[in-house]
Protein backbone atom coordinates (compact mmCIF):
# COMPACT_ATOMS: atom_id res chain seq x y z
CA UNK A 1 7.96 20.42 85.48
CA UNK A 2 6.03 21.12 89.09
CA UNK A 3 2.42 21.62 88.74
CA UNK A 4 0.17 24.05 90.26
CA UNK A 5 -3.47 24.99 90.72
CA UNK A 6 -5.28 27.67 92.22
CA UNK A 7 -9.11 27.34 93.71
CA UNK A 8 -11.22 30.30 94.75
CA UNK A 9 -14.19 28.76 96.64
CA UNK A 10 -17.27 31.08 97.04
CA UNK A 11 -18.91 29.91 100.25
CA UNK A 12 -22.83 30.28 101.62
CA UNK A 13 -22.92 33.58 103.63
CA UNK A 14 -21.74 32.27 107.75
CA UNK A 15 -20.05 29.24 106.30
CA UNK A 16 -16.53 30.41 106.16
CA UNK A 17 -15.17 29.06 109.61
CA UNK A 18 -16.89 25.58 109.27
CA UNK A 19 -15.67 25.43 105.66
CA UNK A 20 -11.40 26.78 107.31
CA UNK A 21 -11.53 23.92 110.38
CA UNK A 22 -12.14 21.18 107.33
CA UNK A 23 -9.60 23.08 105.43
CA UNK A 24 -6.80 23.07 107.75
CA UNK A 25 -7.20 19.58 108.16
CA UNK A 26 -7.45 18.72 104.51
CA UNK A 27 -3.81 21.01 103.72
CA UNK A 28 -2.36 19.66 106.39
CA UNK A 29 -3.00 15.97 106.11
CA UNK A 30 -2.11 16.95 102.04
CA UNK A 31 1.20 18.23 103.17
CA UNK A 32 1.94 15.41 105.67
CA UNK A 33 0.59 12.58 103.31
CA UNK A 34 1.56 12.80 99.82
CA UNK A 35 5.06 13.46 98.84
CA UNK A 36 3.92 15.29 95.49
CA UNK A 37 2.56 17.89 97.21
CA UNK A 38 4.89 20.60 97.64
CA UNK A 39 3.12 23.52 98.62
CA UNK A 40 -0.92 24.30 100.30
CA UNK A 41 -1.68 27.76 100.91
CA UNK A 42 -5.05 28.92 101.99
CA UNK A 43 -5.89 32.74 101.25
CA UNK A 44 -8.52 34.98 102.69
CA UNK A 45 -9.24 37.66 100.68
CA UNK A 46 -9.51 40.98 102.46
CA UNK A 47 -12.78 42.37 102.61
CA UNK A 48 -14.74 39.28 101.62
CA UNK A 49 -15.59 36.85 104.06
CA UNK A 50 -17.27 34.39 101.26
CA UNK A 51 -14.15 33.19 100.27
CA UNK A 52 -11.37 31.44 100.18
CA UNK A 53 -8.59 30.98 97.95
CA UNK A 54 -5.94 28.05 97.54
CA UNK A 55 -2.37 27.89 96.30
CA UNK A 56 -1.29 24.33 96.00
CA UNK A 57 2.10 22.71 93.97
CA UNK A 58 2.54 19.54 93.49
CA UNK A 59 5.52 17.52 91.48
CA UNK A 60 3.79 17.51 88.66
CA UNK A 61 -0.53 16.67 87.33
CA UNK A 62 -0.31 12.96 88.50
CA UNK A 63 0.29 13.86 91.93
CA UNK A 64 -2.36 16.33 91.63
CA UNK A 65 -5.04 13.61 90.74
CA UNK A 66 -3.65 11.21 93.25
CA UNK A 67 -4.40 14.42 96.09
CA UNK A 68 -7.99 14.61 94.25
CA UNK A 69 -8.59 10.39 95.01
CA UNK A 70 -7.06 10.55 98.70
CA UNK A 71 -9.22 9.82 101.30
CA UNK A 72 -8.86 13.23 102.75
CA UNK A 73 -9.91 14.72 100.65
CA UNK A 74 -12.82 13.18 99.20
CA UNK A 75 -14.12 13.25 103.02
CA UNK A 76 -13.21 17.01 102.54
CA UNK A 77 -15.17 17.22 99.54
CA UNK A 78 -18.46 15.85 101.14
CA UNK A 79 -17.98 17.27 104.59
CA UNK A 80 -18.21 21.13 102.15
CA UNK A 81 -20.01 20.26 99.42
CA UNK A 82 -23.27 21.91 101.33
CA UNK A 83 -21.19 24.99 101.67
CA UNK A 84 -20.28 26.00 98.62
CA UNK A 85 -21.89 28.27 95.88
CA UNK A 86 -19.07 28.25 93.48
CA UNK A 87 -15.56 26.02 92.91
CA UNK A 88 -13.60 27.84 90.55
CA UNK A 89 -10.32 25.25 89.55
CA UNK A 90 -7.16 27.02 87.25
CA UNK A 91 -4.52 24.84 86.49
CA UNK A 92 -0.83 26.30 85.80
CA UNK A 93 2.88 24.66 84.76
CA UNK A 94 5.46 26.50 86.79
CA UNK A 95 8.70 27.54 85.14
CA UNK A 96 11.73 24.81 85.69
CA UNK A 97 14.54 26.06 87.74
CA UNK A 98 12.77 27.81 90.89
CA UNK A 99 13.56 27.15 93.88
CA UNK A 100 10.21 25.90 95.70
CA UNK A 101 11.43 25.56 99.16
C-alpha cells in the first residue's frame, strides 16, 4: 500500500522565498534520487504567505524514512531549521488500486 504524508510548515514572517529555493531543490533531488518517492508537491496557500504546504507519496513508510536520512534532506533540514515556527507532519495510507501516475 503507497504511503503518504502531508507537512504544513509555518515560516518566520519574510522567510518564505529563502525557505521555496531550498525547497525546490530538496523535491526535486527527492524525485530524481529515491525511487520510493512517487509524488512531491509544494502548496502555497492563498492568502498566507507564512506557509507552505507539502504533498509527498512514497511506495510505502520505509521509503519515507529512507527520504527523512538522505543527505538532501537533512542539509534541507538545517539549511530551514532557523526559519520555521511550526512543522506540522500527518501521515496517511492511500487506498490500493489508484492510479498514481
Amino acid at each position: 500500500m503507497t504511503f503518504a504524508i502531508t507537512v504544513l510548515f509555518e515560516l518566520k514572517p519574510r522567510h518564505r522565498e529563502g525557505f521555496l529555493g531550498l525547497m525546490r531543490e530538496n523535491a526535486a533531488l527527492s524525485l530524481r534520487d529515491e525511487p520510493g518517492c512517487l509524488h512531491f508537491d509544494v502548496l502555497l496557500p492563498e492568502g498566507d504567505d507564512d506557509s507552505v504546504f507539502l504533498y509527498e507519496i512514497y511506495t510505502d513508510e520505509a521509503a519515507f524514512d529512507a527520504h527523512r536520512e538522505a543527505t538532501h534532506f537533512l542539509s534541507f533540514d538545517k539549511a530551514t531549521s532557523d526559519m520555521v515556527v511550526t512543522k506540522t507532519v500527518k501521515r496517511f495510507a492511500c487506498l490500493d488500486g489508484l492510479d498514481l501516475r
